[in-house]
PDB file of N, CA and C in Angstrom:
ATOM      1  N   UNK A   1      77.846  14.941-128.084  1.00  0.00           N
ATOM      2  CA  UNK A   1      77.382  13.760-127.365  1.00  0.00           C
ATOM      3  C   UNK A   1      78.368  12.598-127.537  1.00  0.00           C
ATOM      4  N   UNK A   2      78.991  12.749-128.891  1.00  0.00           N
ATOM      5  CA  UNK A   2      79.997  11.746-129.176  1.00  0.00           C
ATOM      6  C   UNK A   2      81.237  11.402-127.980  1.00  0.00           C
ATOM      7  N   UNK A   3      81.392  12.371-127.558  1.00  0.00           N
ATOM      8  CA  UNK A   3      82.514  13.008-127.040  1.00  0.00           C
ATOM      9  C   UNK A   3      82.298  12.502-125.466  1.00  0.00           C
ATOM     10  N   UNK A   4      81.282  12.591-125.382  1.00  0.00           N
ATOM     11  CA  UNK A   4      80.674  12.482-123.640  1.00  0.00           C
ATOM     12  C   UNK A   4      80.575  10.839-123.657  1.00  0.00           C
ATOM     13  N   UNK A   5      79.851  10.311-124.764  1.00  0.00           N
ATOM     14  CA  UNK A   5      80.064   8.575-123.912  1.00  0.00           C
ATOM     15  C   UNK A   5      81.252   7.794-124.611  1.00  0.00           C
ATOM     16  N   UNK A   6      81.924   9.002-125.314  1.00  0.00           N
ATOM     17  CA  UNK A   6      83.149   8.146-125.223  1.00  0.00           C
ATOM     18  C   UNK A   6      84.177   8.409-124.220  1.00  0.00           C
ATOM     19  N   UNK A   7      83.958   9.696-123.105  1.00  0.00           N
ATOM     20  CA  UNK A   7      84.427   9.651-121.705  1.00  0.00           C
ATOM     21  C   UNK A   7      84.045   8.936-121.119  1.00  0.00           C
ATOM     22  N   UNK A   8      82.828   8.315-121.204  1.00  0.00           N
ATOM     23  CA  UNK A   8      82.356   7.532-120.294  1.00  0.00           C
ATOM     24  C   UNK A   8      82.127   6.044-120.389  1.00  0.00           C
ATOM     25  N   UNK A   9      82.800   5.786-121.561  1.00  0.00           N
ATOM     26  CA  UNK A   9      83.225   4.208-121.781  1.00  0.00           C
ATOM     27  C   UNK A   9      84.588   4.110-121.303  1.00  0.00           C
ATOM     28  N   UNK A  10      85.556   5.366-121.621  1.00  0.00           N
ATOM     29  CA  UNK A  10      87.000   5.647-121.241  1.00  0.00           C
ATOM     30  C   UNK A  10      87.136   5.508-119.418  1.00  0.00           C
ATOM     31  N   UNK A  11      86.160   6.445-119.125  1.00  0.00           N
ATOM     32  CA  UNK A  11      86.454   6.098-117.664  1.00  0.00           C
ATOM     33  C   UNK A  11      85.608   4.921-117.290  1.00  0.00           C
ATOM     34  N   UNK A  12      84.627   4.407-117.458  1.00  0.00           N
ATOM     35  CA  UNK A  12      83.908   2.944-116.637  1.00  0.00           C
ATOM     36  C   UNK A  12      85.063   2.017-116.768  1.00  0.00           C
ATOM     37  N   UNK A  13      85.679   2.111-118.082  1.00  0.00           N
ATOM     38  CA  UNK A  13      87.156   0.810-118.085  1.00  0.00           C
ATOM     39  C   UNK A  13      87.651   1.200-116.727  1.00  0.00           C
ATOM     40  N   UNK A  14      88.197   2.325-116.565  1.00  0.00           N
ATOM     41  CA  UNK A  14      89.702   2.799-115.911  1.00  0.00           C
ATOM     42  C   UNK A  14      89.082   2.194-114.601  1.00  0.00           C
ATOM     43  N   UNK A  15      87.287   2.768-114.168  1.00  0.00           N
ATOM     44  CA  UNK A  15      86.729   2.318-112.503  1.00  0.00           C
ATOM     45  C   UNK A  15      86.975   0.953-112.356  1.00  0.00           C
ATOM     46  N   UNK A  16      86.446   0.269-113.380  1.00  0.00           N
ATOM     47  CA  UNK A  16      85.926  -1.210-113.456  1.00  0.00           C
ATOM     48  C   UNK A  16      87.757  -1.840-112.972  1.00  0.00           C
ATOM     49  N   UNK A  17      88.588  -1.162-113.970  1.00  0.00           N
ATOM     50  CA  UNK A  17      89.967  -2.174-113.794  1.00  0.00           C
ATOM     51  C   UNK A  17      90.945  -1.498-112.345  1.00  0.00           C
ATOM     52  N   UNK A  18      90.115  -0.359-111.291  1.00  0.00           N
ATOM     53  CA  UNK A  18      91.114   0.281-110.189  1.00  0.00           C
ATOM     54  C   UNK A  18      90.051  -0.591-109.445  1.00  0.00           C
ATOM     55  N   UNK A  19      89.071  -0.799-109.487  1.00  0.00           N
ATOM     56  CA  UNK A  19      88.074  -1.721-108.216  1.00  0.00           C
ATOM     57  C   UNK A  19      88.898  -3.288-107.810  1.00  0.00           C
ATOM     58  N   UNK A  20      89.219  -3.232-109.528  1.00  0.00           N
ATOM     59  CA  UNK A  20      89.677  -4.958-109.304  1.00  0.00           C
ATOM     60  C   UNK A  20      91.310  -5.238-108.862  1.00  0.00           C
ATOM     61  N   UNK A  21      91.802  -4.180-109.283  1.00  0.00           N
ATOM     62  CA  UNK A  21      93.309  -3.596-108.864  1.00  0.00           C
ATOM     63  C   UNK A  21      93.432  -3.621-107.254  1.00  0.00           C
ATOM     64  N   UNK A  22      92.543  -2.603-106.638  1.00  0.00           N
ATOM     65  CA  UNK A  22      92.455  -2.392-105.237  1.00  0.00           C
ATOM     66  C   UNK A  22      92.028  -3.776-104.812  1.00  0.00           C
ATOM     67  N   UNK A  23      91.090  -4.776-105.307  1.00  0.00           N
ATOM     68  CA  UNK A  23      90.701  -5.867-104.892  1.00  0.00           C
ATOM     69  C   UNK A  23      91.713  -6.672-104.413  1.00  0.00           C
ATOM     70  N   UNK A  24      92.137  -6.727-105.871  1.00  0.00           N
ATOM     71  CA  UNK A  24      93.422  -7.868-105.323  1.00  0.00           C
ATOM     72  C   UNK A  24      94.709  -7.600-104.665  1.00  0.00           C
ATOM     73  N   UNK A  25      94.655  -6.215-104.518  1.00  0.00           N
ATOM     74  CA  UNK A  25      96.146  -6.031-103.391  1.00  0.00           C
ATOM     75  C   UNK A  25      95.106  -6.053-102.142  1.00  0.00           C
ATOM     76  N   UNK A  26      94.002  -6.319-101.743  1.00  0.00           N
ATOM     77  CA  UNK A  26      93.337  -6.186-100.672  1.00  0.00           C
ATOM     78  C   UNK A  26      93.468  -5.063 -99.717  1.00  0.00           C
ATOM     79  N   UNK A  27      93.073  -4.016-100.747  1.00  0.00           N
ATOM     80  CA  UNK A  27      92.984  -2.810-100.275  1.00  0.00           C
ATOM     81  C   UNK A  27      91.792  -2.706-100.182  1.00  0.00           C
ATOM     82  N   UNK A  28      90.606  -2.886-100.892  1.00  0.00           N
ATOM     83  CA  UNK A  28      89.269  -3.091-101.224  1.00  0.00           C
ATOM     84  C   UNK A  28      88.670  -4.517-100.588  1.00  0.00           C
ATOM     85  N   UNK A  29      87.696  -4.136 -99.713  1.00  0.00           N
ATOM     86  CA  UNK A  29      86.921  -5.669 -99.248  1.00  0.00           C
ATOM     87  C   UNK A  29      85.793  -6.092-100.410  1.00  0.00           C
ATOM     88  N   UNK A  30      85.617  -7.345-100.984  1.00  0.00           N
ATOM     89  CA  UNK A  30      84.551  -7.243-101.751  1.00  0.00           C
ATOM     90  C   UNK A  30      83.123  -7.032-101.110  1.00  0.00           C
ATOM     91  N   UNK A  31      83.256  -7.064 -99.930  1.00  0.00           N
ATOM     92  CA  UNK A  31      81.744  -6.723 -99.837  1.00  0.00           C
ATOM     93  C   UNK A  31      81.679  -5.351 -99.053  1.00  0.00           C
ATOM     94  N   UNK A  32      82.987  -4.096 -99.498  1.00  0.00           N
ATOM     95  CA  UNK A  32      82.433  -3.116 -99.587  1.00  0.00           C
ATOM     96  C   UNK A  32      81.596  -2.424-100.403  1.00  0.00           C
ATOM     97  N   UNK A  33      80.969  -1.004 -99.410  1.00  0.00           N
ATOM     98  CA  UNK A  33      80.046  -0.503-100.441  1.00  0.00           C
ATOM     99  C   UNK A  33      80.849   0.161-101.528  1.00  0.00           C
ATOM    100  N   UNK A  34      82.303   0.744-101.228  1.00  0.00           N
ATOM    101  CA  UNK A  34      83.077   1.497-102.558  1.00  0.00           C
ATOM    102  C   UNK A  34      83.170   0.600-103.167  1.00  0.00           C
ATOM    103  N   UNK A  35      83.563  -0.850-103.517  1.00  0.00           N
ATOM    104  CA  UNK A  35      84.020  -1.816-104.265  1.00  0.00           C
ATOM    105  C   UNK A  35      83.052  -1.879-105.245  1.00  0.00           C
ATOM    106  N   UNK A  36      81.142  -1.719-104.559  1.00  0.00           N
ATOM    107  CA  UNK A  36      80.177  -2.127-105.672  1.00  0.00           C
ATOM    108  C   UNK A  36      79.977  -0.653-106.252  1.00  0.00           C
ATOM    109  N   UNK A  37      79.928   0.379-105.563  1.00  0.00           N
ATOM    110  CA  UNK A  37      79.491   1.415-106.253  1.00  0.00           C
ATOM    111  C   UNK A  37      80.895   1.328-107.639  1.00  0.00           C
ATOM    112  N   UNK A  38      81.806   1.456-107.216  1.00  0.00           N
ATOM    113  CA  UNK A  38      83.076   1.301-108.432  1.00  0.00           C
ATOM    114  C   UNK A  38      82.375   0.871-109.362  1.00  0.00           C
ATOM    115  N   UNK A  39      82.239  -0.765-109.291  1.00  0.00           N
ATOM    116  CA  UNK A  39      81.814  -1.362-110.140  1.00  0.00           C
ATOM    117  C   UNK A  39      80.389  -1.019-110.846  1.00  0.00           C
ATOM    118  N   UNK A  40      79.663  -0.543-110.404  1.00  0.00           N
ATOM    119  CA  UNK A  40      77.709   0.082-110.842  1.00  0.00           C
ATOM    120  C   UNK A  40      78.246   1.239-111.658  1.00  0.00           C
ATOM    121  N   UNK A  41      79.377   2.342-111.261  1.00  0.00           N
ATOM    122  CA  UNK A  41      79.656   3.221-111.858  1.00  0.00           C
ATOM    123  C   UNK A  41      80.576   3.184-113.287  1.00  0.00           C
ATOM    124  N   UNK A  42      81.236   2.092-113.268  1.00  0.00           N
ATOM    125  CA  UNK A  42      81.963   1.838-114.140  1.00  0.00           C
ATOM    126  C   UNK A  42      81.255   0.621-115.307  1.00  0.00           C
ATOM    127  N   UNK A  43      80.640  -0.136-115.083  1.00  0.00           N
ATOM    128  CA  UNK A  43      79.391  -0.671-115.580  1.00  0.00           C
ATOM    129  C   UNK A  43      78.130   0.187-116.748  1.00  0.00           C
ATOM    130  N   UNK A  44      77.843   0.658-115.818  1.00  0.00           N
ATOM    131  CA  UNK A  44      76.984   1.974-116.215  1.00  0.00           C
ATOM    132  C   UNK A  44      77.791   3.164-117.481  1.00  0.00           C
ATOM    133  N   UNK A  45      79.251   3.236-117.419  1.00  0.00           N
ATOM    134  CA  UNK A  45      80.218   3.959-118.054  1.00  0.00           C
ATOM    135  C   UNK A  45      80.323   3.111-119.505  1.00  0.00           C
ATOM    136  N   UNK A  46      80.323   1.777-119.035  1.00  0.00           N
ATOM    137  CA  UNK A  46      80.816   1.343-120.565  1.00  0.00           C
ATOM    138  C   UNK A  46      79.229   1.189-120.863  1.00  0.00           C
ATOM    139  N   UNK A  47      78.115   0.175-120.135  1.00  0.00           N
ATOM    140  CA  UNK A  47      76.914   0.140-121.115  1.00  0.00           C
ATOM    141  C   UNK A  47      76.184   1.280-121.730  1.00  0.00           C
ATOM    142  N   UNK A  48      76.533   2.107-121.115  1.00  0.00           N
ATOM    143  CA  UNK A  48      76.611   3.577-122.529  1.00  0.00           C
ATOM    144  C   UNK A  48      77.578   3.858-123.380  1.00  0.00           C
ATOM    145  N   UNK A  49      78.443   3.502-123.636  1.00  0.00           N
ATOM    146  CA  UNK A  49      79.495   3.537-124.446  1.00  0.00           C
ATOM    147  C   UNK A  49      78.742   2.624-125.419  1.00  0.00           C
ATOM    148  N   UNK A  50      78.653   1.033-124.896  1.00  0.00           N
ATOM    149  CA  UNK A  50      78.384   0.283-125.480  1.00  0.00           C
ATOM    150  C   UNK A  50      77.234   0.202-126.519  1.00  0.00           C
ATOM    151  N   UNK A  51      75.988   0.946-125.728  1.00  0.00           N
ATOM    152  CA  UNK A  51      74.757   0.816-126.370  1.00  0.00           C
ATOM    153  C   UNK A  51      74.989   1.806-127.616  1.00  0.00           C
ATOM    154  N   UNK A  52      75.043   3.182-127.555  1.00  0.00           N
ATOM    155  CA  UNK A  52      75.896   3.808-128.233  1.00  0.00           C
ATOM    156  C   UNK A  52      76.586   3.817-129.689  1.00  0.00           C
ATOM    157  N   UNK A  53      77.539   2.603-129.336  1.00  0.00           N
ATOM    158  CA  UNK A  53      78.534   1.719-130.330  1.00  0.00           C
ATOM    159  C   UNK A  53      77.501   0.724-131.154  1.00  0.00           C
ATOM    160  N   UNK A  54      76.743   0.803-130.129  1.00  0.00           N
ATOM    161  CA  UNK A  54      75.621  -0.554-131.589  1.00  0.00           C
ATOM    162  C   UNK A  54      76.273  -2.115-130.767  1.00  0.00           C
ATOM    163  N   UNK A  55      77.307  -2.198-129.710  1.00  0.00           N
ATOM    164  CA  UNK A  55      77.528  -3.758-129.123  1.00  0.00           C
ATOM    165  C   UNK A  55      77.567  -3.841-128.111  1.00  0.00           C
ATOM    166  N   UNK A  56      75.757  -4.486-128.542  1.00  0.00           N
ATOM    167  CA  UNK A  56      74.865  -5.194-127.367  1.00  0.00           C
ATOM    168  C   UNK A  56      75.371  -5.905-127.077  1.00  0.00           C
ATOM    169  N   UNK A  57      76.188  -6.755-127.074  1.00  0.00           N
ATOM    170  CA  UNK A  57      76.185  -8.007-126.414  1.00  0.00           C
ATOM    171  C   UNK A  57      77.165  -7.287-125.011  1.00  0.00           C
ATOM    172  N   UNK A  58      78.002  -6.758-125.456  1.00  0.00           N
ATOM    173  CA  UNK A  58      78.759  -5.345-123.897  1.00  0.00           C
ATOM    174  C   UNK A  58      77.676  -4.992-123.332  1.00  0.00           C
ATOM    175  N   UNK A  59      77.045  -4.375-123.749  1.00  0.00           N
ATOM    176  CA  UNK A  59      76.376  -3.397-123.230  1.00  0.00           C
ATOM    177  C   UNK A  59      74.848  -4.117-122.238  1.00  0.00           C
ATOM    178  N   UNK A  60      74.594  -5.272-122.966  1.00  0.00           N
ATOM    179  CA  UNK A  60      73.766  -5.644-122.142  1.00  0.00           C
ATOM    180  C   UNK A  60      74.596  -6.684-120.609  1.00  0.00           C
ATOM    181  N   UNK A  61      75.854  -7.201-121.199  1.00  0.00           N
ATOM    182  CA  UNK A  61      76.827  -8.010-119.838  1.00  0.00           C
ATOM    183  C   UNK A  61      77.075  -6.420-118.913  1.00  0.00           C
ATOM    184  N   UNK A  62      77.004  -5.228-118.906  1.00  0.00           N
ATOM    185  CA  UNK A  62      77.528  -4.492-118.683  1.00  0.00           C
ATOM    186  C   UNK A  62      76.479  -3.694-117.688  1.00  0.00           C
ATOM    187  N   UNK A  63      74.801  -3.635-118.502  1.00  0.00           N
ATOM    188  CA  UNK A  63      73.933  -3.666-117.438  1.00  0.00           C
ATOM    189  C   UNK A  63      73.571  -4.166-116.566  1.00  0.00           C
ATOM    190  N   UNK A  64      73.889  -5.596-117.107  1.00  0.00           N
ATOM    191  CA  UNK A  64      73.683  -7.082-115.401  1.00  0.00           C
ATOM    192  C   UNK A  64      74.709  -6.886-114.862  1.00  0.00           C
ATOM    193  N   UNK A  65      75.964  -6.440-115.457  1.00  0.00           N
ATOM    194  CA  UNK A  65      76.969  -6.606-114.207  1.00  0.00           C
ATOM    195  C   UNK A  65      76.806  -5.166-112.718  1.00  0.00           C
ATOM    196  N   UNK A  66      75.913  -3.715-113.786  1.00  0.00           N
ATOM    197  CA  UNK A  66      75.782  -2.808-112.764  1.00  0.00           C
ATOM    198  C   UNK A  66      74.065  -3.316-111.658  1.00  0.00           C
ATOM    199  N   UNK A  67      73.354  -3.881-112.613  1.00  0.00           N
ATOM    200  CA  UNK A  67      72.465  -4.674-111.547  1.00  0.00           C
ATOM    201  C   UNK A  67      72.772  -5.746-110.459  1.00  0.00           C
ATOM    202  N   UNK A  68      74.061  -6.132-111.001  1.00  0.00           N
ATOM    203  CA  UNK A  68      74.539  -6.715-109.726  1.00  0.00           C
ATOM    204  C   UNK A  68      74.786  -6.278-108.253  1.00  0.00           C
ATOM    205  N   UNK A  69      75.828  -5.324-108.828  1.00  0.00           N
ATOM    206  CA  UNK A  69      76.820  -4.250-108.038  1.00  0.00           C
ATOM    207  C   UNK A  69      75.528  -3.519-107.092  1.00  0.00           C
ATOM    208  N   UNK A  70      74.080  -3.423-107.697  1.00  0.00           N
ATOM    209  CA  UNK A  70      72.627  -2.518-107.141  1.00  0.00           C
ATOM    210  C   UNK A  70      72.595  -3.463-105.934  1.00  0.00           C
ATOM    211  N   UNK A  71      72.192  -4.528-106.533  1.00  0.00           N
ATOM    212  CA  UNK A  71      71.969  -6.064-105.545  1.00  0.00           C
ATOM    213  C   UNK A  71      72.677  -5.613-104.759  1.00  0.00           C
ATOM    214  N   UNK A  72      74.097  -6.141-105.057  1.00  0.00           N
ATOM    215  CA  UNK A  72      75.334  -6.252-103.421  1.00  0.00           C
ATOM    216  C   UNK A  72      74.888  -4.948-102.769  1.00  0.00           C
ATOM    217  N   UNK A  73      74.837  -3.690-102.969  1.00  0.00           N
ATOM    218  CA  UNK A  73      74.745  -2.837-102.593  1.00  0.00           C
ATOM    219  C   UNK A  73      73.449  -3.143-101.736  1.00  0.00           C
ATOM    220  N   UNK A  74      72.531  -3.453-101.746  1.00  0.00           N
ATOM    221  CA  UNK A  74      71.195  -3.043-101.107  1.00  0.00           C
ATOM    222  C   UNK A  74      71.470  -4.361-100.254  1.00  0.00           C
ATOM    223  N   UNK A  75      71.863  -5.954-100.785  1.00  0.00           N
ATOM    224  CA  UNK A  75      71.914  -6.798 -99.683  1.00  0.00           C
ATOM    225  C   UNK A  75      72.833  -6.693 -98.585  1.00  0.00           C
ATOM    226  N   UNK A  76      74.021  -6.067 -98.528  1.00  0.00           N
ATOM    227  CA  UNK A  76      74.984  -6.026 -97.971  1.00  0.00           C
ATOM    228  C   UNK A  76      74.583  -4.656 -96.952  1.00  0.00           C
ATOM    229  N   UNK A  77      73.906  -3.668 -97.176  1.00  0.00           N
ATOM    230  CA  UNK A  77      73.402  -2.573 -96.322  1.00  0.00           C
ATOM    231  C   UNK A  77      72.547  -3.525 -95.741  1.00  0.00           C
ATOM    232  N   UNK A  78      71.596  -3.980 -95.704  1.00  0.00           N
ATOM    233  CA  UNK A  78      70.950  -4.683 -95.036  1.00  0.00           C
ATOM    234  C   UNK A  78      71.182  -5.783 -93.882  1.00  0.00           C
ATOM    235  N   UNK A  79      72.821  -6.501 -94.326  1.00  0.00           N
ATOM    236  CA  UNK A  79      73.463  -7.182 -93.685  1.00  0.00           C
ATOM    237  C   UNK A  79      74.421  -6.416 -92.582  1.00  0.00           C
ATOM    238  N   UNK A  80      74.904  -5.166 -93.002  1.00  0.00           N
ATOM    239  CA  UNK A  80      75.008  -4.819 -92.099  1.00  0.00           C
ATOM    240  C   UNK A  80      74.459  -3.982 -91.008  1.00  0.00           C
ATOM    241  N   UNK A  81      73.455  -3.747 -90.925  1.00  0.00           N
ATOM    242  CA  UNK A  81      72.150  -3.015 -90.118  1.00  0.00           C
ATOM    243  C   UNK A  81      71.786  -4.183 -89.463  1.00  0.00           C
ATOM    244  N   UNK A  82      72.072  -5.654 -89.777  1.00  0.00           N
ATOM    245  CA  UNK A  82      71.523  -6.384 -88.827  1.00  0.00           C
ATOM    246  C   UNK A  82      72.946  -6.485 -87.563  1.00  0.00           C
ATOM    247  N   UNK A  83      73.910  -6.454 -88.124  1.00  0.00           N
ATOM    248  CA  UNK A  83      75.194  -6.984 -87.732  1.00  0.00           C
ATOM    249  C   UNK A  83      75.605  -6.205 -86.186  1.00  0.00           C
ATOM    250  N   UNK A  84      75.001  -4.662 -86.631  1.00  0.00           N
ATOM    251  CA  UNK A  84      75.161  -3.440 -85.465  1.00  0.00           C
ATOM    252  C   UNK A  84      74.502  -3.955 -84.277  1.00  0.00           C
TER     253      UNK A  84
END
């Protein structure tokens, strides 16, 4: 088990820092849906790592930041279903 969320603190870094990479060469729109799923998936990667590790204070910035990424995701589908 050790082994598994420490892949998965290893990769949520790598998502979290290619979302923001692609961001800023504006390859990535921020209010795409890959941009938030990146981020929910990579979020989700470290606050298990984090919780895990025993540091909450990650791990809980790490769950609001993938409840965010839920948000954009569900407001932004919505925004665009009106847009069509």
């Amino acid at each position: 088990m050790t082994l598994f969320v420490g892949f998965a603190g290893w990769a949520g870094a790598i998502v979290i820092l290619a979302s923001y990479v692609l961001l800023s060469t504006r390859r990535l729109n921020g209010r795409s849906a890959t941009y938030h799923v990146m981020n929910l998936l990579g979020a989700a990667g470290i606050a298990a790592n984090s919780g895990w590790n025993g540091a909450l204070p990650s791990a809980v910035l790490n769950l609001i930041w993938a409840g965010i990424a839920v948000y954009a995701l569900f407001a932004h589908r919505g925004a665009q279903v009106e847009a069509r």
